[in-house]
Structures are given as structure tokens and as C-alpha cells.
PDB file of N, CA and C in Angstrom:
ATOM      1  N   UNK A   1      -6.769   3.655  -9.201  1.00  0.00           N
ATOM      2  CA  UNK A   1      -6.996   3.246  -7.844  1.00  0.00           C
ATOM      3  C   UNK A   1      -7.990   2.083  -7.841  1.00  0.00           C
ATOM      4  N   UNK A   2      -7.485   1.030  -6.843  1.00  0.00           N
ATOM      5  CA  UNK A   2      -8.916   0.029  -7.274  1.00  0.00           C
ATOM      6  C   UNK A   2      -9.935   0.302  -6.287  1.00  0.00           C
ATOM      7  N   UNK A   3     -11.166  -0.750  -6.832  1.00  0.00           N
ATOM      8  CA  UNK A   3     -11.948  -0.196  -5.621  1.00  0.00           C
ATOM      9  C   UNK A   3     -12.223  -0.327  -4.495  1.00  0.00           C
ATOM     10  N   UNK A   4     -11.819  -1.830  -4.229  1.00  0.00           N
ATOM     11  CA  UNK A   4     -11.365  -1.629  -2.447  1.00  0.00           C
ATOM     12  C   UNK A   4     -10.275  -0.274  -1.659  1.00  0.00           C
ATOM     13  N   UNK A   5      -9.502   0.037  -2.293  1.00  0.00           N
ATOM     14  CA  UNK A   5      -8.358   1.021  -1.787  1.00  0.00           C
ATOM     15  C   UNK A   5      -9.469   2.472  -2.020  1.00  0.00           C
ATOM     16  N   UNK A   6     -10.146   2.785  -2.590  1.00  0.00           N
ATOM     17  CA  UNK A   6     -11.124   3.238  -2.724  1.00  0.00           C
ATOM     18  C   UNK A   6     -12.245   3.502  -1.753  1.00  0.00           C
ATOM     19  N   UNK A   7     -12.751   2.487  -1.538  1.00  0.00           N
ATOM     20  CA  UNK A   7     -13.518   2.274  -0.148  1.00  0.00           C
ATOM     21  C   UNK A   7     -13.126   2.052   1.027  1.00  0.00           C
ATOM     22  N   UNK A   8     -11.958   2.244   1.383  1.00  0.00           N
ATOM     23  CA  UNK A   8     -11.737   2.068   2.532  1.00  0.00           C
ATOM     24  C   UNK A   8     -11.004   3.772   2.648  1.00  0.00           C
ATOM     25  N   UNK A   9     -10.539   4.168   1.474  1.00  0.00           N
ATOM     26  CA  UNK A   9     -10.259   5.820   1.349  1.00  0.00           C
ATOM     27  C   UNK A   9     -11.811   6.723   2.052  1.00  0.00           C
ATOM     28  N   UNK A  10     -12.560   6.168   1.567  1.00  0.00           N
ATOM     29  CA  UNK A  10     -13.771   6.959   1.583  1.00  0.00           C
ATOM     30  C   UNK A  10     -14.596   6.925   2.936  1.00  0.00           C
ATOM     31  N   UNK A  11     -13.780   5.768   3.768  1.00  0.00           N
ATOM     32  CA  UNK A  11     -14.608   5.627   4.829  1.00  0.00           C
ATOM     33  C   UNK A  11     -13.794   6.389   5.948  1.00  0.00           C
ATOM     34  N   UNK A  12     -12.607   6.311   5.413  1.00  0.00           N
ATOM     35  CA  UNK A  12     -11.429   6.939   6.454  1.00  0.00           C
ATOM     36  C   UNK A  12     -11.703   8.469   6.147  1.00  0.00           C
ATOM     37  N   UNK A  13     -11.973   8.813   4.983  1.00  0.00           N
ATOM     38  CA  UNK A  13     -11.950  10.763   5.194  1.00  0.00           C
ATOM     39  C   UNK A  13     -13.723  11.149   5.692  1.00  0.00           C
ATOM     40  N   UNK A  14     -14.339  10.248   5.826  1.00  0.00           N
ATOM     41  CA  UNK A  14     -15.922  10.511   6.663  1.00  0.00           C
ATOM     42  C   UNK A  14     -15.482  10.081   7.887  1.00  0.00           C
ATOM     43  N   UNK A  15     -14.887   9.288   8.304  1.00  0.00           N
ATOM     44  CA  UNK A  15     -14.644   9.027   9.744  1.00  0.00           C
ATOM     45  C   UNK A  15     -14.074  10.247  10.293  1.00  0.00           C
ATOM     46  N   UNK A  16     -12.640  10.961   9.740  1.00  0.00           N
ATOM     47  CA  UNK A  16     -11.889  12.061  10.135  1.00  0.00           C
ATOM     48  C   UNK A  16     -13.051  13.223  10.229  1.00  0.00           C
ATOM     49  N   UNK A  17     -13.739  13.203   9.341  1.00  0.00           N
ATOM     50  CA  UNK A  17     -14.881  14.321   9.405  1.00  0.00           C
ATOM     51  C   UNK A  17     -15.927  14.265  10.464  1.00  0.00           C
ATOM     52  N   UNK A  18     -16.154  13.077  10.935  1.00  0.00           N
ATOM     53  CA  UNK A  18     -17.307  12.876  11.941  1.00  0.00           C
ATOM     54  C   UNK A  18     -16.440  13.128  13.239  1.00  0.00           C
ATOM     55  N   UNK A  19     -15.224  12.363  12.907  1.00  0.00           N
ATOM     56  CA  UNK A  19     -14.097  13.506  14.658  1.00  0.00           C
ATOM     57  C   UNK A  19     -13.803  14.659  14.600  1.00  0.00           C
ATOM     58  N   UNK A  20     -13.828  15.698  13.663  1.00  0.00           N
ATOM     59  CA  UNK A  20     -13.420  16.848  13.868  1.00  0.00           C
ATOM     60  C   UNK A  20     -14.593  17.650  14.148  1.00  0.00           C
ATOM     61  N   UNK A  21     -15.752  17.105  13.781  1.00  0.00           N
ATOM     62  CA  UNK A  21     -16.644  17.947  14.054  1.00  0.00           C
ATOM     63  C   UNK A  21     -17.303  17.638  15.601  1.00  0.00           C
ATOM     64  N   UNK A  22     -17.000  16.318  15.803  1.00  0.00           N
ATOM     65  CA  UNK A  22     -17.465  15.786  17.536  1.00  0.00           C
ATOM     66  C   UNK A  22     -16.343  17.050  18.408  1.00  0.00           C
ATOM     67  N   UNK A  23     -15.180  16.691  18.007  1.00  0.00           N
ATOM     68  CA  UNK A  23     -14.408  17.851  18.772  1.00  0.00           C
ATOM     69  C   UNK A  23     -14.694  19.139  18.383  1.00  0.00           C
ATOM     70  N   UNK A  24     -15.085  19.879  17.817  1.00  0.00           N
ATOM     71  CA  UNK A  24     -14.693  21.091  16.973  1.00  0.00           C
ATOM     72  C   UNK A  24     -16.320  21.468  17.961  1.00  0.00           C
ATOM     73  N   UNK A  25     -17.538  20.819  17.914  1.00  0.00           N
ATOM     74  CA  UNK A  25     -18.457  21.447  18.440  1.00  0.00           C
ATOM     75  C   UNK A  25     -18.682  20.783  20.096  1.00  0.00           C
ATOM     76  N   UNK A  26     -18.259  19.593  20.413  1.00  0.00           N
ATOM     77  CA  UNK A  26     -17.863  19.751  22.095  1.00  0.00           C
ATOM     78  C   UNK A  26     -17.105  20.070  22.380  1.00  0.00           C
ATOM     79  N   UNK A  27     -16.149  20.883  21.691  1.00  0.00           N
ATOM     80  CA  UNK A  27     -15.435  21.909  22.525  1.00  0.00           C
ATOM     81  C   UNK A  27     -14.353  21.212  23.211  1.00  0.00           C
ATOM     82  N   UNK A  28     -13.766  20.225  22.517  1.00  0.00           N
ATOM     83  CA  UNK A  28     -12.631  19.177  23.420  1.00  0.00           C
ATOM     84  C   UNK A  28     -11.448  19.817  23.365  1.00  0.00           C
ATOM     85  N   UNK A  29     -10.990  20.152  22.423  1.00  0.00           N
ATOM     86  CA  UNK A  29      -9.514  21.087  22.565  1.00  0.00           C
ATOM     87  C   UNK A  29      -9.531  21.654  21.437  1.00  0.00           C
ATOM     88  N   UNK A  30      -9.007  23.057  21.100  1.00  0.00           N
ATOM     89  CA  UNK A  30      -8.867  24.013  20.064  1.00  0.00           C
ATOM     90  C   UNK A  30      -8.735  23.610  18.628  1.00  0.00           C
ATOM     91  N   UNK A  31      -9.439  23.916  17.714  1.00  0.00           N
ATOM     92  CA  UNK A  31      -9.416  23.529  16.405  1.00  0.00           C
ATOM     93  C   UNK A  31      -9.692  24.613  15.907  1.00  0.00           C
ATOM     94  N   UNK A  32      -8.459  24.921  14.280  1.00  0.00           N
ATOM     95  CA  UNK A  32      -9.187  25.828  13.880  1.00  0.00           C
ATOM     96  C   UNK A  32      -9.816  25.376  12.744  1.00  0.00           C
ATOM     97  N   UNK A  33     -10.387  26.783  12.247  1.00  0.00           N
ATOM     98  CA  UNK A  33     -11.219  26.716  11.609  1.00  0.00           C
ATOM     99  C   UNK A  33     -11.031  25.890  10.743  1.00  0.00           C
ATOM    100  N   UNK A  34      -9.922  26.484   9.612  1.00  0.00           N
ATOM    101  CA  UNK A  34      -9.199  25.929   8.668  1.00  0.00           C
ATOM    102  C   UNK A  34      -9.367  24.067   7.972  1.00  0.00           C
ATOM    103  N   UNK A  35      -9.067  23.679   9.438  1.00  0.00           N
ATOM    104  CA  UNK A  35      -8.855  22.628   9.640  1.00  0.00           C
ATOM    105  C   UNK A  35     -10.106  21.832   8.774  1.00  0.00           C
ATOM    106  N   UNK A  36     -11.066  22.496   9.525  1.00  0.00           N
ATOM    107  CA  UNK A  36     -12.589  21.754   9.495  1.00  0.00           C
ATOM    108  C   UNK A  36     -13.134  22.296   7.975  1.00  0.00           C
ATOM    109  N   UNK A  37     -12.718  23.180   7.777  1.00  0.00           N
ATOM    110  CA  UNK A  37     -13.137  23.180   5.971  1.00  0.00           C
ATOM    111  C   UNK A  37     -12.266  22.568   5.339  1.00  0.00           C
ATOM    112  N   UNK A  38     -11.300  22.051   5.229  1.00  0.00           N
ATOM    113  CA  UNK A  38     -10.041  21.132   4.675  1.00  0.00           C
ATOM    114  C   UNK A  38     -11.356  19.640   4.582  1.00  0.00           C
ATOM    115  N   UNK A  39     -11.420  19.382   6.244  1.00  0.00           N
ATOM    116  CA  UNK A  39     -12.215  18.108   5.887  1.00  0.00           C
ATOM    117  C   UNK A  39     -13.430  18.015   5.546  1.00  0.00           C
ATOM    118  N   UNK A  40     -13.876  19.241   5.336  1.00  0.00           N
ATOM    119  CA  UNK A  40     -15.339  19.123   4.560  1.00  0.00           C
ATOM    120  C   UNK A  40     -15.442  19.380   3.397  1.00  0.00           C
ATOM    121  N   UNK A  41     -14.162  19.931   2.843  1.00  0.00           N
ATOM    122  CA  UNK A  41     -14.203  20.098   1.333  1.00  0.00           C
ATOM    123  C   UNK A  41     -13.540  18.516   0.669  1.00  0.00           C
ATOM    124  N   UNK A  42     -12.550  17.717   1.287  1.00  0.00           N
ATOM    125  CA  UNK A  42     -12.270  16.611   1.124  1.00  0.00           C
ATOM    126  C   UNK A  42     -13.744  15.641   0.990  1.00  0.00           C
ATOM    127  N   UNK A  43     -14.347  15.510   2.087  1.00  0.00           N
ATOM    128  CA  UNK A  43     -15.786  14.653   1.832  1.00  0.00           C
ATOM    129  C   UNK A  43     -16.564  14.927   1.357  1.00  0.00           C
ATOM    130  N   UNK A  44     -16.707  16.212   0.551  1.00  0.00           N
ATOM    131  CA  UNK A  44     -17.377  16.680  -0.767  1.00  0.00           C
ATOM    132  C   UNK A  44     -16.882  16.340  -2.063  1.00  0.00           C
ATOM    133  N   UNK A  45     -15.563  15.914  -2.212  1.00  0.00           N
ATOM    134  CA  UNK A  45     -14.652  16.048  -3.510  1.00  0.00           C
ATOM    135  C   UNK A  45     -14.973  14.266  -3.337  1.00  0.00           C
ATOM    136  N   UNK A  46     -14.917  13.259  -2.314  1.00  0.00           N
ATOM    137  CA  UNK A  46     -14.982  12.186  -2.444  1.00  0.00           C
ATOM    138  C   UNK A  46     -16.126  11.698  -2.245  1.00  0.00           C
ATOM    139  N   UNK A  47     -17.560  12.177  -2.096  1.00  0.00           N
ATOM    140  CA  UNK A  47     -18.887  11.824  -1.999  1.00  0.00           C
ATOM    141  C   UNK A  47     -18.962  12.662  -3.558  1.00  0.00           C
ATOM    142  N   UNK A  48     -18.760  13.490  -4.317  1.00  0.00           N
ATOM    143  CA  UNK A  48     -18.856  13.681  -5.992  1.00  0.00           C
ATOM    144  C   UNK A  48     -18.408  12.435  -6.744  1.00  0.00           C
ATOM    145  N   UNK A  49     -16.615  12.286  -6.350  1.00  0.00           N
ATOM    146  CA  UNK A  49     -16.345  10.924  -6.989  1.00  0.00           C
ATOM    147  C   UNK A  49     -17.015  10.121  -6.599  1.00  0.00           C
ATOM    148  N   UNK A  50     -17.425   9.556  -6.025  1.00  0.00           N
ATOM    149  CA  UNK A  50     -18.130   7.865  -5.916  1.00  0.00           C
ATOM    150  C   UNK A  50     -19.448   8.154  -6.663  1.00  0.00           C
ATOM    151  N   UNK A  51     -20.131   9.386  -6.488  1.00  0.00           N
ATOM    152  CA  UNK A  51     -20.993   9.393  -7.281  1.00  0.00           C
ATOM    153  C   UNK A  51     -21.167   9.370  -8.774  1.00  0.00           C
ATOM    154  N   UNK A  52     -19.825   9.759  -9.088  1.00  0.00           N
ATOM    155  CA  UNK A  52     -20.062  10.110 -10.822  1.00  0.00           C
ATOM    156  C   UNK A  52     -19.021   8.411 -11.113  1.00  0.00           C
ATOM    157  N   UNK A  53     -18.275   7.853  -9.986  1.00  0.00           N
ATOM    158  CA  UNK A  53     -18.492   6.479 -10.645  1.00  0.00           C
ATOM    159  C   UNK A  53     -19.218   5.957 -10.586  1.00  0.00           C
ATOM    160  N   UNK A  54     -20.247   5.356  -9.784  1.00  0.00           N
ATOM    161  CA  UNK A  54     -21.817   4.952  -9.424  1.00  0.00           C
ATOM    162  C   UNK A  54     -22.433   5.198 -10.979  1.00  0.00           C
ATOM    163  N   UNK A  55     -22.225   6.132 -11.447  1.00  0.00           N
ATOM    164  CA  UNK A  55     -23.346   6.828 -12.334  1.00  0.00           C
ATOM    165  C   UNK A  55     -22.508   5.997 -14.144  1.00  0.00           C
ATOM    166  N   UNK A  56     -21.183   6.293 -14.014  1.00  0.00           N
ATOM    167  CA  UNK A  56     -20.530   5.380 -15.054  1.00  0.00           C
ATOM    168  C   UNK A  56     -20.857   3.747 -14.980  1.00  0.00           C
ATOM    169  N   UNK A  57     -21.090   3.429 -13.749  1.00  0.00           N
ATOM    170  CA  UNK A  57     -20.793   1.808 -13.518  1.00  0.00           C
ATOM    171  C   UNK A  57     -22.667   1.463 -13.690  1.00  0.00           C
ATOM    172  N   UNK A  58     -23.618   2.261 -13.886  1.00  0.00           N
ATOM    173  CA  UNK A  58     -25.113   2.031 -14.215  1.00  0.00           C
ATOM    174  C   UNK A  58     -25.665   2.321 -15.239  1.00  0.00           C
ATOM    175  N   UNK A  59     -24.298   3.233 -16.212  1.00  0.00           N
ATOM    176  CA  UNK A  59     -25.033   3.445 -17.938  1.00  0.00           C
ATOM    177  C   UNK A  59     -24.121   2.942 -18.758  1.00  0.00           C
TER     178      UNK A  59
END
């Protein structure tokens, strides 16, 4: 994957995460649960990767 396609991956699954949780806790229309650990386990799996490339691309 290069790293623009990369960064723009990474900004799009934190964006989806910052709307599900604006809806999910104002209460805008029904979400389940499910849903919202899907996208928080996604922006955990892709805030690890960038980190352990970060960490290759400085030693």
C-alpha cells in the first residue's frame, strides 16, 4: 500500500469513528452496539500500524 493511500485510509476510519460516536452518544438515531466496537477496534489496528511503521522508518 503506498503511503498516501495510506493516509488518507487512516483519516477516513478516524473520521467514521468520530461520527459514530457523535451519533451513538447524542442519541441521533439507533446504533448498535456492535457497530461501534467494529470502529474502534479498526482505529486501534490502524493507529498500531502507523505506529510500528513510524518506528521502522526512525531505526
Amino acid at each position: 500500500m503506498s503511503q498516501k493511500t495510506f493516509k488518507y485510509l487512516h483519516a477516513f476510519i478516524f473520521l467514521c469513528l468520530g461520527l459514530l460516536l457523535v451519533v451513538k452518544y447524542l442519541d441521533l438515531f439507533p446504533l448498535p452496539n456492535w457497530l461501534l466496537g467494529v470502529g474502534i477496534a479498526l482505529g486501534a489496528i490502524v493507529f498500531f500500524v502507523e505506529g510500528i511503521r513510524n518506528r521502522k522508518k526512525t531505526s
